[in-house]
N, C-alpha and C. Protein backbone atom coordinates (compact mmCIF):
# COMPACT_ATOMS: atom_id res chain seq x y z
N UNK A 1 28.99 15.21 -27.48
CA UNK A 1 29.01 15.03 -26.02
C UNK A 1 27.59 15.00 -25.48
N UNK A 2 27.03 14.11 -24.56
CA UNK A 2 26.00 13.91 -24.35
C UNK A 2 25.33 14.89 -23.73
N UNK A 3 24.29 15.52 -23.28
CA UNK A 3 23.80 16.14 -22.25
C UNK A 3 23.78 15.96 -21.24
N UNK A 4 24.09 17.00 -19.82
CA UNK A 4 23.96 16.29 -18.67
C UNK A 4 23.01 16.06 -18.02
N UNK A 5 22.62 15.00 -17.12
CA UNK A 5 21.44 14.75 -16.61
C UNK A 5 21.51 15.99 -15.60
N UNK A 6 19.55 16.04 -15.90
CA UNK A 6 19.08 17.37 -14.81
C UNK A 6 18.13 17.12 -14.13
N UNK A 7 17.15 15.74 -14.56
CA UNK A 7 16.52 15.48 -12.95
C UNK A 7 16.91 14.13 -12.66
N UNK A 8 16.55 13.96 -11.29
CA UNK A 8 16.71 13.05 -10.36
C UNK A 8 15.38 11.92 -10.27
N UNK A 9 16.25 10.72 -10.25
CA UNK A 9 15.21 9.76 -10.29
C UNK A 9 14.04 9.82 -9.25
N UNK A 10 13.50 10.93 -8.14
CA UNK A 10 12.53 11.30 -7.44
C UNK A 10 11.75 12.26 -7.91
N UNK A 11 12.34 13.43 -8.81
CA UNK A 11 11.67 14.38 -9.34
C UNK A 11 10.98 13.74 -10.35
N UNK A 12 11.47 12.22 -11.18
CA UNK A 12 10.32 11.94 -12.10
C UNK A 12 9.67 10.94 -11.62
N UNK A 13 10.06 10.03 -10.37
CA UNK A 13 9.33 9.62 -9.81
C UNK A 13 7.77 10.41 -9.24
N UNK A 14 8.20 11.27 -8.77
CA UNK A 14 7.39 12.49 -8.35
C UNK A 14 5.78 12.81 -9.89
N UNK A 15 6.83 12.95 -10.68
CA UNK A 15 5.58 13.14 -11.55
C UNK A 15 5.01 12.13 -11.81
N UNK A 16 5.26 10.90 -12.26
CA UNK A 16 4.47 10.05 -12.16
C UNK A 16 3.68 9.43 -11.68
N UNK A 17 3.83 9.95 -10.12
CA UNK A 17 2.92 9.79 -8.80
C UNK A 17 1.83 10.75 -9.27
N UNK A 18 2.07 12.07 -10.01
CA UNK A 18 1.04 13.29 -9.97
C UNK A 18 0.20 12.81 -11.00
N UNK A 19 0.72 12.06 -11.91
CA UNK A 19 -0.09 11.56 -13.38
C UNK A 19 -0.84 10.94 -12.71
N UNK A 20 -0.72 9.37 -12.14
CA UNK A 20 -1.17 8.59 -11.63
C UNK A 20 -2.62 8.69 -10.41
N UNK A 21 -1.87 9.79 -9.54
CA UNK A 21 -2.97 10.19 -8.81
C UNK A 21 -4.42 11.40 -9.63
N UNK A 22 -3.41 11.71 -10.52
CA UNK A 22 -4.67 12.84 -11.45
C UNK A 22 -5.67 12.25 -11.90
N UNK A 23 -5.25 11.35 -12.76
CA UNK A 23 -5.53 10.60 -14.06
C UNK A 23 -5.55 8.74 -14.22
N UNK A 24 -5.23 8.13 -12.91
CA UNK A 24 -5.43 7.13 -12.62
C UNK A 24 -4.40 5.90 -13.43
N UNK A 25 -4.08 4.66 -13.08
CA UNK A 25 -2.49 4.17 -13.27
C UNK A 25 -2.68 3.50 -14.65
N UNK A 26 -4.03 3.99 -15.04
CA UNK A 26 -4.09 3.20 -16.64
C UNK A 26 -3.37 4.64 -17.55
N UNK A 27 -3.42 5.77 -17.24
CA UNK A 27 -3.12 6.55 -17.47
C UNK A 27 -1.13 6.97 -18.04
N UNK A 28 -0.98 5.77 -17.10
CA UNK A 28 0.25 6.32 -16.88
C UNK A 28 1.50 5.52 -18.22
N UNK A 29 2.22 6.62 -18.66
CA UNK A 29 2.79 6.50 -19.91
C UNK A 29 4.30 7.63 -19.77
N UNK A 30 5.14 6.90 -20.82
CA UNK A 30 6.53 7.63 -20.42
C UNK A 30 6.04 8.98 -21.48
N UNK A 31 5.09 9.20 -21.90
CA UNK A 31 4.63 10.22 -23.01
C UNK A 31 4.24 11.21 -21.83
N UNK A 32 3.29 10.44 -20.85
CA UNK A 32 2.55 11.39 -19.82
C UNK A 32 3.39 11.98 -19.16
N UNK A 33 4.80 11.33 -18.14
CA UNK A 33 5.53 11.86 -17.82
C UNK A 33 6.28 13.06 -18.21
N UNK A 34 6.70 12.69 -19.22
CA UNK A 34 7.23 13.87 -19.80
C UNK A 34 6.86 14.87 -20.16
N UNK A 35 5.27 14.65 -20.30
CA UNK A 35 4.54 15.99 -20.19
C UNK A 35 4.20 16.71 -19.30
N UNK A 36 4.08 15.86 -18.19
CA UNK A 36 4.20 16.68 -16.47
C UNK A 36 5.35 17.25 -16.44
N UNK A 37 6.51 16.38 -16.81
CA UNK A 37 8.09 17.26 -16.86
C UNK A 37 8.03 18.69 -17.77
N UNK A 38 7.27 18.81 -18.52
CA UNK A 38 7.80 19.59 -19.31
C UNK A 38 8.70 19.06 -20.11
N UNK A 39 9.06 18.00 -21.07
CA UNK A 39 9.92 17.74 -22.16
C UNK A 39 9.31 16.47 -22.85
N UNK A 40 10.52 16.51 -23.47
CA UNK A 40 10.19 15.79 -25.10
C UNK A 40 9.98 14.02 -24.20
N UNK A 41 8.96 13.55 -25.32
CA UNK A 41 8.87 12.08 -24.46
C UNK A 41 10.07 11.41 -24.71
N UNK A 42 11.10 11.44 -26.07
CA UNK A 42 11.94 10.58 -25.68
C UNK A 42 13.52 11.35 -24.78
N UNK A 43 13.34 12.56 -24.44
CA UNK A 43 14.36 13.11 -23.99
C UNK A 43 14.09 11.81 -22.26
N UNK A 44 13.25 11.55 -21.83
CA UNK A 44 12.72 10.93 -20.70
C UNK A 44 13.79 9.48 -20.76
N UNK A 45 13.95 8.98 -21.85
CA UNK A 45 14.85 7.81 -22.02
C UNK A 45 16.50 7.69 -21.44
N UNK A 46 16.66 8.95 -21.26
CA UNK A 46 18.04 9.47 -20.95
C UNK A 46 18.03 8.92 -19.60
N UNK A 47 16.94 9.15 -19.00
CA UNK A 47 16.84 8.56 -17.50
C UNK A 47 16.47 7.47 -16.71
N UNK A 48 15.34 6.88 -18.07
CA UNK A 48 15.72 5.03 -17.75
C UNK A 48 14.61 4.61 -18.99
N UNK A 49 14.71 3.02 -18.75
CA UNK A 49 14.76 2.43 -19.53
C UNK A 49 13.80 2.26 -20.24
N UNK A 50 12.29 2.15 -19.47
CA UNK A 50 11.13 1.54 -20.20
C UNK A 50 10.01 1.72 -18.59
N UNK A 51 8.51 1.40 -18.96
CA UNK A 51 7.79 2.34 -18.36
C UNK A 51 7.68 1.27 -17.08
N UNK A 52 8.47 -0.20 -16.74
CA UNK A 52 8.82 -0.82 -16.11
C UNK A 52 9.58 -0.47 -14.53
N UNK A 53 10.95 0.16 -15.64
CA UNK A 53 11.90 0.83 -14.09
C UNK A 53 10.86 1.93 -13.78
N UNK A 54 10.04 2.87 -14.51
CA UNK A 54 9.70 3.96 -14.09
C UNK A 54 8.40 3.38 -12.92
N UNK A 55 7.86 2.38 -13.14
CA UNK A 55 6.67 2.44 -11.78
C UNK A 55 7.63 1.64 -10.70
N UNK A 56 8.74 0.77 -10.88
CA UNK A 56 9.59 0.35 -9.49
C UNK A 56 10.03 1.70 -8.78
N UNK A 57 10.24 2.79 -9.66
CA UNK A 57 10.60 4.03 -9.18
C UNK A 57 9.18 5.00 -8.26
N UNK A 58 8.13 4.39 -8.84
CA UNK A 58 6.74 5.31 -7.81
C UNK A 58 6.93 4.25 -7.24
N UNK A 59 7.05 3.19 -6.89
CA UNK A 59 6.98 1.92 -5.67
C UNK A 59 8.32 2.31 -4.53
N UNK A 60 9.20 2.74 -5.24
CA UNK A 60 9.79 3.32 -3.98
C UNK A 60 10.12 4.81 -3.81
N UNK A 61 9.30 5.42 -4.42
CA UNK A 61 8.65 6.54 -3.79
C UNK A 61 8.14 6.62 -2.79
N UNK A 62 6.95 6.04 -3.16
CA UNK A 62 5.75 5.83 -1.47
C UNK A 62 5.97 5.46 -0.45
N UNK A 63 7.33 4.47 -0.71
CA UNK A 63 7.59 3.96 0.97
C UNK A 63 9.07 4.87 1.45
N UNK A 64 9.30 5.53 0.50
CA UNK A 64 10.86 6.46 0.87
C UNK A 64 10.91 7.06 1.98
N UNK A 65 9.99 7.58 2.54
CA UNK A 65 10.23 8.28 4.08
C UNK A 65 9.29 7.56 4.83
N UNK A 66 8.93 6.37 5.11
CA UNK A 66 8.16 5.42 6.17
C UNK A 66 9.60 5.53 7.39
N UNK A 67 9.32 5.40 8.59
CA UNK A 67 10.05 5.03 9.85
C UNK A 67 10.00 3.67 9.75
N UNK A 68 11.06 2.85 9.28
CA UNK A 68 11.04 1.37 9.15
C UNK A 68 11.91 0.86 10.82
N UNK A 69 12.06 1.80 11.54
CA UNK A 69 12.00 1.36 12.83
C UNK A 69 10.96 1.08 13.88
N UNK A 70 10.80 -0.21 14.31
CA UNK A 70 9.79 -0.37 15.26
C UNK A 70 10.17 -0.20 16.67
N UNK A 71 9.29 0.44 17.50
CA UNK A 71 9.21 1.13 18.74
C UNK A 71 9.64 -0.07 19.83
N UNK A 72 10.91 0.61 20.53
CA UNK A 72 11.33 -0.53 21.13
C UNK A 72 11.05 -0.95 22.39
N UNK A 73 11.27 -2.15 22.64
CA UNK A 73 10.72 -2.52 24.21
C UNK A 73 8.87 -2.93 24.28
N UNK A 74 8.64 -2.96 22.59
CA UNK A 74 7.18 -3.13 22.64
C UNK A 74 7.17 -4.26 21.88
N UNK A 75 5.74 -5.41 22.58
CA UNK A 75 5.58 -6.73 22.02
C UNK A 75 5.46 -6.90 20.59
N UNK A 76 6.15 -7.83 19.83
CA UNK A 76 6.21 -8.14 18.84
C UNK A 76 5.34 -7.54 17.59
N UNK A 77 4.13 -8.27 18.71
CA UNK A 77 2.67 -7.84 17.49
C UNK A 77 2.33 -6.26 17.39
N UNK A 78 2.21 -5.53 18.57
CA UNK A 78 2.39 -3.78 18.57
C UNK A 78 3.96 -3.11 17.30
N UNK A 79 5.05 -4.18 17.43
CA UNK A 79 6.21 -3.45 17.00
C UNK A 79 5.51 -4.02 15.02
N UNK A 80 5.09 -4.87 15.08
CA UNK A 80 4.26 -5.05 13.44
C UNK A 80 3.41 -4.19 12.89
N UNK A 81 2.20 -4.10 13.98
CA UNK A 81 1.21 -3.40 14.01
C UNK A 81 1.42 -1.52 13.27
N UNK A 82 2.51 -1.15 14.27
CA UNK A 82 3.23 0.11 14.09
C UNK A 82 3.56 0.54 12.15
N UNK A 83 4.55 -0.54 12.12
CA UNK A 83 5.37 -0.53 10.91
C UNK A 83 4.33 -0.81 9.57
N UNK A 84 3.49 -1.42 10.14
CA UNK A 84 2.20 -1.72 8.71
C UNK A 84 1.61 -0.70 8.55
N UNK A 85 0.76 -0.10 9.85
CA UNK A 85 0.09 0.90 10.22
C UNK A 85 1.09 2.24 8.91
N UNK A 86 2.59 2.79 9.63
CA UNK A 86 2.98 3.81 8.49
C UNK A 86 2.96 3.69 7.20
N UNK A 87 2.93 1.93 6.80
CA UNK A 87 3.17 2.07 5.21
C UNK A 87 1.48 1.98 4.60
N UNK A 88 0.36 1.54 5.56
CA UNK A 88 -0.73 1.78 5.01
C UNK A 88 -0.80 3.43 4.83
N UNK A 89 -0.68 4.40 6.07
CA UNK A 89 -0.52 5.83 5.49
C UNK A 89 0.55 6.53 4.62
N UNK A 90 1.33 6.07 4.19
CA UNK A 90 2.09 6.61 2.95
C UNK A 90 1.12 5.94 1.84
N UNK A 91 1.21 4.57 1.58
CA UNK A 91 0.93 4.18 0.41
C UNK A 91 -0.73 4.41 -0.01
N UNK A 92 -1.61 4.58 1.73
CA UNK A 92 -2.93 5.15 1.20
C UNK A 92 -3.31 6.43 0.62
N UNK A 93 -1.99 7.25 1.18
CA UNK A 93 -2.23 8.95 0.32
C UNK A 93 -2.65 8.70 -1.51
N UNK A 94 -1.98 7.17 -1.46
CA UNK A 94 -2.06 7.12 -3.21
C UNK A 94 -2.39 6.03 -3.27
N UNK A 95 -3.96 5.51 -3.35
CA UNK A 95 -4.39 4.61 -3.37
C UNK A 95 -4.35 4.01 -5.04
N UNK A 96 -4.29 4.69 -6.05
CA UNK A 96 -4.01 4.38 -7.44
C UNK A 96 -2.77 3.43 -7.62
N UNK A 97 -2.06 3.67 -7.21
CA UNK A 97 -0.70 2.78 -7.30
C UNK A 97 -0.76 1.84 -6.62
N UNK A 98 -1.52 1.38 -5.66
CA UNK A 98 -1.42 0.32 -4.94
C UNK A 98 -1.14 -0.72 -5.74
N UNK A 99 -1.80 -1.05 -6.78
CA UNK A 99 -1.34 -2.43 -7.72
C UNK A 99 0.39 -2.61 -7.85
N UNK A 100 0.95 -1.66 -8.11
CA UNK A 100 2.02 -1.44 -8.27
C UNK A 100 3.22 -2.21 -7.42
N UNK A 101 2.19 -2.04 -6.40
CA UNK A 101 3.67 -2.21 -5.02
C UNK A 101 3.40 -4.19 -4.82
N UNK A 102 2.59 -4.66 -5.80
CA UNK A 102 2.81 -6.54 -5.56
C UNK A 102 4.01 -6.70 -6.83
N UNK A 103 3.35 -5.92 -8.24
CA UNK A 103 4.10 -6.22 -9.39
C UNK A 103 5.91 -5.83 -9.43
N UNK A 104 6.04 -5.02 -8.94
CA UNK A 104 7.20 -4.30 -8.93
C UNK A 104 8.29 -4.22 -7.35
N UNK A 105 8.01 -5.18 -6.34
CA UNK A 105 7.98 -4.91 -4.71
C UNK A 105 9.30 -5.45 -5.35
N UNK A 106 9.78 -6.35 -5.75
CA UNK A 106 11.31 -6.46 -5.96
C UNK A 106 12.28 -5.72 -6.23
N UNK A 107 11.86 -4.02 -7.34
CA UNK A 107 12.76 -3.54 -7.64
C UNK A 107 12.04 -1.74 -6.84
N UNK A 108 12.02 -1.98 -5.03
CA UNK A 108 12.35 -0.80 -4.89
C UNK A 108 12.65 -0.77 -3.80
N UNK A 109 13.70 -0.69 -3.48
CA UNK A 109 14.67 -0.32 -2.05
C UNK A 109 13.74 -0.19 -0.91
N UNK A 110 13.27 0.86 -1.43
CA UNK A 110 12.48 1.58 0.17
C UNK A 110 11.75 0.24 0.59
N UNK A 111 10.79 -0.50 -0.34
CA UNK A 111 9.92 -1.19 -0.02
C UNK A 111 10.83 -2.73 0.79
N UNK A 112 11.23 -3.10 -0.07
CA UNK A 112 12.56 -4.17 0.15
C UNK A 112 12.70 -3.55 1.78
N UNK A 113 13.55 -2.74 1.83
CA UNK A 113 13.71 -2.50 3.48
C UNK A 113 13.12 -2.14 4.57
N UNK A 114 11.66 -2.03 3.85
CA UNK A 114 10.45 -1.92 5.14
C UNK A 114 10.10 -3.65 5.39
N UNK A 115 9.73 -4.15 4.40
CA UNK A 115 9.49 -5.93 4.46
C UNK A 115 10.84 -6.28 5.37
N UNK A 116 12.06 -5.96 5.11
CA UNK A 116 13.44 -6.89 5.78
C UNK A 116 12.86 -6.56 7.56
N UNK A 117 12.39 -5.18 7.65
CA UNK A 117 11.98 -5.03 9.00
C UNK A 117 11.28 -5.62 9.54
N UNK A 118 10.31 -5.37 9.16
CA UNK A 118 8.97 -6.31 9.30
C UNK A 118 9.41 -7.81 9.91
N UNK A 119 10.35 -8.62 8.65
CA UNK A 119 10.88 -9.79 9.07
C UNK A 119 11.55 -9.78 10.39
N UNK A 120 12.64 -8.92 10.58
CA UNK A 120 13.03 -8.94 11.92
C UNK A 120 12.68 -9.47 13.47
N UNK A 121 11.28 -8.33 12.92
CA UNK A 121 10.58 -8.38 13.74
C UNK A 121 9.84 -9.61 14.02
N UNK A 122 9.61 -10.43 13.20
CA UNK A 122 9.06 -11.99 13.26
C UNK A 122 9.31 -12.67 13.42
N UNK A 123 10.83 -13.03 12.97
CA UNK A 123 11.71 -13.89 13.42
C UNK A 123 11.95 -13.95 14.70
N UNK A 124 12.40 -12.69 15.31
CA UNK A 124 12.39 -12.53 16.79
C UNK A 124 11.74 -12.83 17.44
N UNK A 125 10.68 -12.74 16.91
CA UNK A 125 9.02 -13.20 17.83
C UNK A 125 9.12 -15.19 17.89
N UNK A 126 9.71 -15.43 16.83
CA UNK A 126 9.63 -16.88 16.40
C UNK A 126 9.20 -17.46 15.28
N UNK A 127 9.10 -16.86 14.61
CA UNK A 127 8.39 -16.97 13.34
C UNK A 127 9.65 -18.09 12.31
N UNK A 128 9.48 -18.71 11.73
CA UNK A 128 10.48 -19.63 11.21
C UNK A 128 10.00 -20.27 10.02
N UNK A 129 11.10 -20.71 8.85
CA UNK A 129 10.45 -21.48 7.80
C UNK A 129 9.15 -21.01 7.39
N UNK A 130 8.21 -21.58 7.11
CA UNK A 130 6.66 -21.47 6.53
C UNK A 130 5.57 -20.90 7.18
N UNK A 131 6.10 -20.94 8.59
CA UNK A 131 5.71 -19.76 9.38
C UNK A 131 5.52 -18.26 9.43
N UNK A 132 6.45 -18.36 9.05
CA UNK A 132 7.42 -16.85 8.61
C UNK A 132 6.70 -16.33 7.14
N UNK A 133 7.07 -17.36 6.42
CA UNK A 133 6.45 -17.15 4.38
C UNK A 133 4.84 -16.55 4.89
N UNK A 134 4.09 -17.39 5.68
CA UNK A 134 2.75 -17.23 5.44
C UNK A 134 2.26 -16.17 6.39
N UNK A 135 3.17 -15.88 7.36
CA UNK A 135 3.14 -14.18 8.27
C UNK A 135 3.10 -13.51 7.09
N UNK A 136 4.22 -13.21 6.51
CA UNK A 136 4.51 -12.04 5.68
C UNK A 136 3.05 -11.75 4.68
N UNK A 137 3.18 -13.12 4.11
CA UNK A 137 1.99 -12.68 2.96
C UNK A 137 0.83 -12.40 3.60
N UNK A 138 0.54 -13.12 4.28
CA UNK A 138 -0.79 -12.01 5.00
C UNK A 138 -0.92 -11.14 5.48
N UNK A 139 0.28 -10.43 6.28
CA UNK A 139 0.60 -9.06 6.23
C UNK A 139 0.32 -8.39 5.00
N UNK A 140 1.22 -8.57 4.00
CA UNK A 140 0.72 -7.56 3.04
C UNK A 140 -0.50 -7.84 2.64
N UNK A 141 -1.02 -8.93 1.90
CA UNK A 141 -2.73 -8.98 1.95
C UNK A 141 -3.54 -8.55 2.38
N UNK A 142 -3.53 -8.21 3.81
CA UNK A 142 -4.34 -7.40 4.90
C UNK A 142 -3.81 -5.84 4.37
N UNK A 143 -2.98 -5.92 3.96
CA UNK A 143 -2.78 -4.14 4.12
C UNK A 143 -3.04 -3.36 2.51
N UNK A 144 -2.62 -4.04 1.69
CA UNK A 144 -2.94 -3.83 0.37
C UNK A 144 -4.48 -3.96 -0.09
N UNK A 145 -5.36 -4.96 0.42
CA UNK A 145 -6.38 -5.28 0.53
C UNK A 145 -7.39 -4.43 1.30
N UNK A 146 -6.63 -4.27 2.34
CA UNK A 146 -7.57 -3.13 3.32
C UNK A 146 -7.46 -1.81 2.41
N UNK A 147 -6.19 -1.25 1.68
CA UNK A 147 -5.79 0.08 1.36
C UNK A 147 -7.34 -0.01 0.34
N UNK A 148 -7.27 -0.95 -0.72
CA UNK A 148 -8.30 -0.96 -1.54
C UNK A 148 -9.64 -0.87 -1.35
N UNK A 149 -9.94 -1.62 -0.29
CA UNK A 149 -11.33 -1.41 0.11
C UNK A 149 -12.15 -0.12 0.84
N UNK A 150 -10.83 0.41 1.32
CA UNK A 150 -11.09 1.61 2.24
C UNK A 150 -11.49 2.57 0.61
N UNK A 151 -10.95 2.45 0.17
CA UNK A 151 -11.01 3.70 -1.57
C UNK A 151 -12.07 3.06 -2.68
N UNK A 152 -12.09 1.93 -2.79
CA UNK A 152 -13.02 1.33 -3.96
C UNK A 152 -14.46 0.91 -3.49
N UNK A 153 -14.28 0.68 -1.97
CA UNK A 153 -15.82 0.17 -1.51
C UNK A 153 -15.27 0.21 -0.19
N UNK A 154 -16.34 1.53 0.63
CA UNK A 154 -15.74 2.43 1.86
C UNK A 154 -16.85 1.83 2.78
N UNK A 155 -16.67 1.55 3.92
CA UNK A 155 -17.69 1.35 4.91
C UNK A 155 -19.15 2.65 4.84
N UNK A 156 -18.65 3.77 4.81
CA UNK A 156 -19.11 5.41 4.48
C UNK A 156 -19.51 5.30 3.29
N UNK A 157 -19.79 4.30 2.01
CA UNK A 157 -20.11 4.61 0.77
C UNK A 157 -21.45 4.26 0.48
N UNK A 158 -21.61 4.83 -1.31
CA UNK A 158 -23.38 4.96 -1.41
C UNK A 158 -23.27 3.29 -1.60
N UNK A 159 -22.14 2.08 -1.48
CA UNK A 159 -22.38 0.43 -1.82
C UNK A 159 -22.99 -0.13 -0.10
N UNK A 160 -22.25 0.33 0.68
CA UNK A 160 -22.80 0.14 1.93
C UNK A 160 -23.89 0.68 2.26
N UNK A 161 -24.10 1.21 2.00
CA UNK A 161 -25.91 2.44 1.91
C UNK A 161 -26.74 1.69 1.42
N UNK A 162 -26.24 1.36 0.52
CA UNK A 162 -27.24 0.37 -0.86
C UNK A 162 -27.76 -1.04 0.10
N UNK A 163 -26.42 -1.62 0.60
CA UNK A 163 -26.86 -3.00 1.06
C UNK A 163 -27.96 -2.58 2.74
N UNK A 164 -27.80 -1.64 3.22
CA UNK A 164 -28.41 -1.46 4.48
C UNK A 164 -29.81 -1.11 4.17
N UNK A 165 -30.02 -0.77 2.89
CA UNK A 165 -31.72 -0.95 2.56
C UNK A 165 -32.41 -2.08 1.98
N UNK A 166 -31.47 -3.07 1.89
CA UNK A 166 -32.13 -4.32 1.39
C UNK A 166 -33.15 -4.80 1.88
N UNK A 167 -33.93 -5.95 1.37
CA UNK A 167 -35.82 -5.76 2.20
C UNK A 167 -35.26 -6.91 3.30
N UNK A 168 -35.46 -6.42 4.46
CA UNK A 168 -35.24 -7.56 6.04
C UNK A 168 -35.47 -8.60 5.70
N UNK A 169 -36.39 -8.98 5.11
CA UNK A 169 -37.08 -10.55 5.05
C UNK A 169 -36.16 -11.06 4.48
N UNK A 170 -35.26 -11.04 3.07
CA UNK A 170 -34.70 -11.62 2.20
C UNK A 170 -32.79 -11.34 3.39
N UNK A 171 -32.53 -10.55 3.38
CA UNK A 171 -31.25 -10.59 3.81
C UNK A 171 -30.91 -9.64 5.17
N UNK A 172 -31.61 -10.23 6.05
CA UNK A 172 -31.75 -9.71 7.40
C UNK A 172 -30.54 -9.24 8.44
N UNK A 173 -29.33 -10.65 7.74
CA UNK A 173 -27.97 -9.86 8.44
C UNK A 173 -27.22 -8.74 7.63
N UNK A 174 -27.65 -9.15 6.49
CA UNK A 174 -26.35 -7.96 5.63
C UNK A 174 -27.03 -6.99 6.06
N UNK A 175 -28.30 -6.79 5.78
CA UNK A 175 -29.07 -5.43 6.26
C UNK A 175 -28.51 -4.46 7.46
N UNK A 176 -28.41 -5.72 8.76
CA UNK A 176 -28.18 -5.18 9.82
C UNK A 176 -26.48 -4.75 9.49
N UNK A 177 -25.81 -5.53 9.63
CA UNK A 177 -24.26 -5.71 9.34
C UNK A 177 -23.77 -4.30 8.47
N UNK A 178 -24.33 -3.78 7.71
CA UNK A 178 -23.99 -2.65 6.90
C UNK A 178 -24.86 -1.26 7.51
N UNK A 179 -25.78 -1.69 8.23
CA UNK A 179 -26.00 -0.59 9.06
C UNK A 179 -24.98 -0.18 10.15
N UNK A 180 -24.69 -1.12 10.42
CA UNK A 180 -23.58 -0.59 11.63
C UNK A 180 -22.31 -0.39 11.17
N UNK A 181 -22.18 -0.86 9.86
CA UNK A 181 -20.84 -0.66 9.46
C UNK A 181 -20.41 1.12 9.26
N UNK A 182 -21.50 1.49 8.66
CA UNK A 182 -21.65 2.99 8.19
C UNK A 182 -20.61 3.84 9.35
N UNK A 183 -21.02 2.99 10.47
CA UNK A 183 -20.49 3.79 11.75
C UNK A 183 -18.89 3.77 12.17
N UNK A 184 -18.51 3.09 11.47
CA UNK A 184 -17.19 2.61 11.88
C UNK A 184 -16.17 3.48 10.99
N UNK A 185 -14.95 4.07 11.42
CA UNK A 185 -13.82 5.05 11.20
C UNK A 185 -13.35 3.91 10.04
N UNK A 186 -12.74 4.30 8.80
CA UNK A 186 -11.72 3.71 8.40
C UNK A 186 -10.55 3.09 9.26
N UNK A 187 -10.15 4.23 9.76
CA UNK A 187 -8.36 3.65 11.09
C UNK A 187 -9.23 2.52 11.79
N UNK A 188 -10.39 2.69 12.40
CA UNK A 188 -10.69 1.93 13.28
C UNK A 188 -10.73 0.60 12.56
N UNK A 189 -11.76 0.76 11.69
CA UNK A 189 -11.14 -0.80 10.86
C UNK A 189 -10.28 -1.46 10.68
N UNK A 190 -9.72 -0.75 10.10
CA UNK A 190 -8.02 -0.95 9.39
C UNK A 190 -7.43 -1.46 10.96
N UNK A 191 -7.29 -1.16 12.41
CA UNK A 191 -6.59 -1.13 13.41
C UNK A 191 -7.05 -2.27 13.70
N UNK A 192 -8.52 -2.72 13.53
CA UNK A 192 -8.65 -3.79 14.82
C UNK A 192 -9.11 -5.20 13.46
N UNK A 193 -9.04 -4.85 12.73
CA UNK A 193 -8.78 -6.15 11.61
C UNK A 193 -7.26 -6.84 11.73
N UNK A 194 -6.28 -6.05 11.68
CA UNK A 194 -4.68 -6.00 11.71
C UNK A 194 -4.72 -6.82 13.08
N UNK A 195 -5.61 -6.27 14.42
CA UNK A 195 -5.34 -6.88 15.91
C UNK A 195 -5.94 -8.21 15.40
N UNK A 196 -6.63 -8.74 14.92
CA UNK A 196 -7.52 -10.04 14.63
C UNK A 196 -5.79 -11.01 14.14
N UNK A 197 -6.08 -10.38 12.89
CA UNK A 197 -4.62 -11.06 12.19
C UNK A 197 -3.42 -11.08 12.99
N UNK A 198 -2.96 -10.61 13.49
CA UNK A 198 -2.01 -10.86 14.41
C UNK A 198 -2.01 -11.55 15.54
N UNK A 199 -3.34 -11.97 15.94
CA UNK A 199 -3.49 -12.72 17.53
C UNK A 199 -4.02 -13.86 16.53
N UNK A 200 -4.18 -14.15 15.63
CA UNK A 200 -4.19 -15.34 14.42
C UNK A 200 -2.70 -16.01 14.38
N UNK A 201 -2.09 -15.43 14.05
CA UNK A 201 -0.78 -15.36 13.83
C UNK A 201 0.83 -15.55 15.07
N UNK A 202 -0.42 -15.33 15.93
CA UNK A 202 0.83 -15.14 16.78
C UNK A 202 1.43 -16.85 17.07
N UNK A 203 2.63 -17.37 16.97
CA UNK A 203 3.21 -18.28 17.39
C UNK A 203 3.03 -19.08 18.37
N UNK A 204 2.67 -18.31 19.69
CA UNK A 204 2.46 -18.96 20.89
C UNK A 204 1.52 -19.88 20.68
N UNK A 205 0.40 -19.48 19.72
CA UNK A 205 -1.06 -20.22 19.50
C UNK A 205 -0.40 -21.36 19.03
């Protein structure tokens, strides 16, 4: 008679998020898991299949408690703005996995039903056919893209530091351009890049 199952596809979701964020997503192995679990690596098989289902399972981790409701009675582009805005702060707590959520966005619920929102919300606005295809993907582009840059190369970092001492004569705007960048909030970035793309985007145009 088999054994009964004793964790839940979140509790090893869960560890694999902890591997991942420890030890980074090259790291990550159904051996590793199971060693965060505490058990045998192939006792881990009992609960799925291959190390495939297990990162669709951290992909809908991260977006599992997002508010995939947008605030009502507010213009289109604010009710987008909102809904991107929460899944950049869930999915930026764990900027390691970000790769994760292009390769695997098919097999995880949570994520699936933050995008169906999103759409809603576009369609309503007017968004239609190829309209619509090329909203979406630049939505996520902007947000996956931004998540990365904010963690791998920070406005606040010693790469922006680096370029703001370059000699004036030779590269006079980057010079300037990364001096002022230093100054700028992550959110603030992240907020008024998203306002650019969206008044890009908007239909009426």
């Amino acid at each position: 008679m088999p054994r009964p199952r004793s964790l839940t596809p979140t509790a090893i979701a869960t560890a694999a998020l902890a591997v991942i964020d420890r030890d980074g997503l090259a790291a990550l192995s159904m051996r590793a898991v199971a060693t965060e679990l505490g058990m045998a690596p192939m006792s881990l098989y009992r609960y799925l299949t291959d190390r495939s289902e297990l990162e669709g399972m951290v992909v809908d981790l991260l977006l599992a408690d997002v508010d995939i409701t947008p605030p009502p009675r507010a213009p289109w582009a604010r009710k987008v703005a909102v809904l991107v805005e929460r899944a950049r702060d869930a999915v930026g707590a764990h900027p390691q996995a970000v790769p994760l959520t292009l390769t695997h966005r098919q097999a995880a619920p949570s994520l699936l039903r933050w995008t169906e929102s999103v759409l809603r919300v576009l369609t309503a606005a007017g968004f239609t056919g190829e309209q619509r295809v090329i909203a979406l993907r630049s939505l996520l582009a902007y947000l996956i893209g931004s998540i990365q840059l904010e963690h791998l190369g920070p406005l606040s970092g010693p790469g922006t530091a680096a370029i703001a001492m370059l000699p004036a004569d030779e590269h006079p705007l980057l010079r300037e351009t990364a001096s002022e960048a230093r100054n700028v909030p992550a959110v603030e970035e992240f907020r008024r890049g998203l306002q650019i793309l969206l008044q890009g985007l908007d239909p009426a145009r």
